[in-house]
C-alpha atoms as a PDB file:
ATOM      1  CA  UNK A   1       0.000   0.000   0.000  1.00  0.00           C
ATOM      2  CA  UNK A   2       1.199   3.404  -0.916  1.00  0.00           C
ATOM      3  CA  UNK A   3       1.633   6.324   1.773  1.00  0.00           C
ATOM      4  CA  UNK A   4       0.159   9.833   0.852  1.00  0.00           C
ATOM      5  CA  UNK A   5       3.532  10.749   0.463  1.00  0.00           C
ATOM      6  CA  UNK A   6       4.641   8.121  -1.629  1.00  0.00           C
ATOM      7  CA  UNK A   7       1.495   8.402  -3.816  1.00  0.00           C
ATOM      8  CA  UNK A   8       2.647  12.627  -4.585  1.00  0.00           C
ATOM      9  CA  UNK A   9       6.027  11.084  -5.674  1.00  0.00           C
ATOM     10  CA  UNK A  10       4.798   9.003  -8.272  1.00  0.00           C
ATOM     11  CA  UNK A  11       1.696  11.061  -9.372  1.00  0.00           C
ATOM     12  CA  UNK A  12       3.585  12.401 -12.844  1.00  0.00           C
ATOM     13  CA  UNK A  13       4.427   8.797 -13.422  1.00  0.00           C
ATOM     14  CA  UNK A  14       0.656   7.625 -12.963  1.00  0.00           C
ATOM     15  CA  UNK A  15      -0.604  10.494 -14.852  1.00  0.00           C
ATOM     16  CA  UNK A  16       2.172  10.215 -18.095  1.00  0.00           C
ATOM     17  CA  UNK A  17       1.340   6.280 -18.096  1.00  0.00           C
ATOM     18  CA  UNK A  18       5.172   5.265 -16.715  1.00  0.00           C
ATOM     19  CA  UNK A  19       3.958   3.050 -14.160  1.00  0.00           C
ATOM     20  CA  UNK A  20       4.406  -0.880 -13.968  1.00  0.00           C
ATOM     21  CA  UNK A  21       0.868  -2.683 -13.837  1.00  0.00           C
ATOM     22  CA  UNK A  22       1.761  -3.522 -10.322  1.00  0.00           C
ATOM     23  CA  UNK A  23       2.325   0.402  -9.014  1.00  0.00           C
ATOM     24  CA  UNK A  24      -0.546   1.579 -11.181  1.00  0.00           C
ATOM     25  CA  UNK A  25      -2.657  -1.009  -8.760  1.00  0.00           C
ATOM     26  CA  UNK A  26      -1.033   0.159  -5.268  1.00  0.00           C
ATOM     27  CA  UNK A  27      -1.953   3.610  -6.553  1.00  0.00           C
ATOM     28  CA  UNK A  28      -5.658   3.192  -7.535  1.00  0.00           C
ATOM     29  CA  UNK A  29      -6.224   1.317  -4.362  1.00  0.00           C
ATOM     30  CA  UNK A  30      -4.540   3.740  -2.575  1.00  0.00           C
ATOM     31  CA  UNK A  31      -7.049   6.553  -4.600  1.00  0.00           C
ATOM     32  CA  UNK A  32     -10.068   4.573  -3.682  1.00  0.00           C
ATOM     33  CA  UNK A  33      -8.965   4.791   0.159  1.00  0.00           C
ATOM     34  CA  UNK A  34      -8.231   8.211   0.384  1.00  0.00           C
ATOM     35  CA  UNK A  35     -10.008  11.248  -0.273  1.00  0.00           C
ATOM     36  CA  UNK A  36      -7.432  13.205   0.023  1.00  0.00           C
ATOM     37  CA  UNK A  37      -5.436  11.999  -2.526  1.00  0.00           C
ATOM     38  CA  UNK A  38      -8.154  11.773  -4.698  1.00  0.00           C
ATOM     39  CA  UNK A  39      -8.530  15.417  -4.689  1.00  0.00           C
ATOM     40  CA  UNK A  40      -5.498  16.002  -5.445  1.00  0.00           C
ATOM     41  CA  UNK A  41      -5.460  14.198  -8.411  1.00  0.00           C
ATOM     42  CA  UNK A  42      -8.330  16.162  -9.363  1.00  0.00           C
ATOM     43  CA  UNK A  43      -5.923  19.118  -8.623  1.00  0.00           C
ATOM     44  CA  UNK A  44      -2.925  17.759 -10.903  1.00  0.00           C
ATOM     45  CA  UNK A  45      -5.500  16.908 -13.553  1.00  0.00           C
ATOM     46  CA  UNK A  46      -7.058  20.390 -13.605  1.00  0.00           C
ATOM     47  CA  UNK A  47      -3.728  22.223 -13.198  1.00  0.00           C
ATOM     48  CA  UNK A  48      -2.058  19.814 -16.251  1.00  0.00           C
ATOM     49  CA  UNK A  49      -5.649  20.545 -18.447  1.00  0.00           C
ATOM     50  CA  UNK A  50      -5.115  24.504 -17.417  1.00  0.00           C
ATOM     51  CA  UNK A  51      -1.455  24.635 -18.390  1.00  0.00           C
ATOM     52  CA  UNK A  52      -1.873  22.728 -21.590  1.00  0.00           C
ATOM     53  CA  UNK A  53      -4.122  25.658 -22.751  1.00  0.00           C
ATOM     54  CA  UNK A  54      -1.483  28.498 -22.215  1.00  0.00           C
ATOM     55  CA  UNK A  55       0.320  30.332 -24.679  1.00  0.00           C
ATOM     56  CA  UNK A  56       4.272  29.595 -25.039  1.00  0.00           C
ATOM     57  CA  UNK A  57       6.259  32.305 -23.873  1.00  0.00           C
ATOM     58  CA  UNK A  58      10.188  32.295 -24.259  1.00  0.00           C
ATOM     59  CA  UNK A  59      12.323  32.780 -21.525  1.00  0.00           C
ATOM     60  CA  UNK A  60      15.552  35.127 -21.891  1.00  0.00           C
ATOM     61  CA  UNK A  61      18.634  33.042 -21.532  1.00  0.00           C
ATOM     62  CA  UNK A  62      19.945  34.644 -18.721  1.00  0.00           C
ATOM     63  CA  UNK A  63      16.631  34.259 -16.736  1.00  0.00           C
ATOM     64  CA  UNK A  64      16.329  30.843 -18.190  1.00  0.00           C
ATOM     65  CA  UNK A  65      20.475  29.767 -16.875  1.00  0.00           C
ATOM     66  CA  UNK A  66      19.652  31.200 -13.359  1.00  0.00           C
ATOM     67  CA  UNK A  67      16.322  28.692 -12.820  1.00  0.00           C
ATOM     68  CA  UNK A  68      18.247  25.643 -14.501  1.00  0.00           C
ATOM     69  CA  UNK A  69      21.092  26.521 -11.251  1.00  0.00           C
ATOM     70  CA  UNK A  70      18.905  26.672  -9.124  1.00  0.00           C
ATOM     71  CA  UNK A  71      17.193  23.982  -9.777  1.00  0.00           C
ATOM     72  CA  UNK A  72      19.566  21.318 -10.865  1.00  0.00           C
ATOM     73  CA  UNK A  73      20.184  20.047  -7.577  1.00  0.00           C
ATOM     74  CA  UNK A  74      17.004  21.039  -5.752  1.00  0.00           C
ATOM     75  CA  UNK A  75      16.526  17.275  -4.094  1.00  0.00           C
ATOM     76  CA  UNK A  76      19.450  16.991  -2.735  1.00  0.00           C
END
């Protein structure tokens, strides 16, 4: 059974299809336990639906270097 926090670490990989059969069962079981979770699915889903629909905009480079710093080691 997955945790609530385990379940937010693997939501991408539900959502994009990049789970084994075996995870993608652990996760809907966990879904039909927990309301919670559940909503926030409906969150992610909304929020990916919403995103989808804006307009690109380009980054400058410099702007663009300084979030690829700070974010290229953000989990460690």
């Amino acid at each position: 059974m997955l945790t609530c926090r385990q379940l937010t670490e693997v939501i991408t990989d539900y959502l994009e299809g990049r789970m084994s059969i075996m995870d993608r069962l652990r996760f809907r079981a966990h879904i039909g336990m927990c309301r919670h979770c559940r909503a926030y699915l409906a969150q992610m889903k909304h929020t990916i639906g919403a995103l989808g629909r804006l307009p690109p905009e380009t980054i400058p480079p410099d702007v663009r270097d300084q979030l690829l710093a700070r974010f290229r080691d953000w989990n460690r």
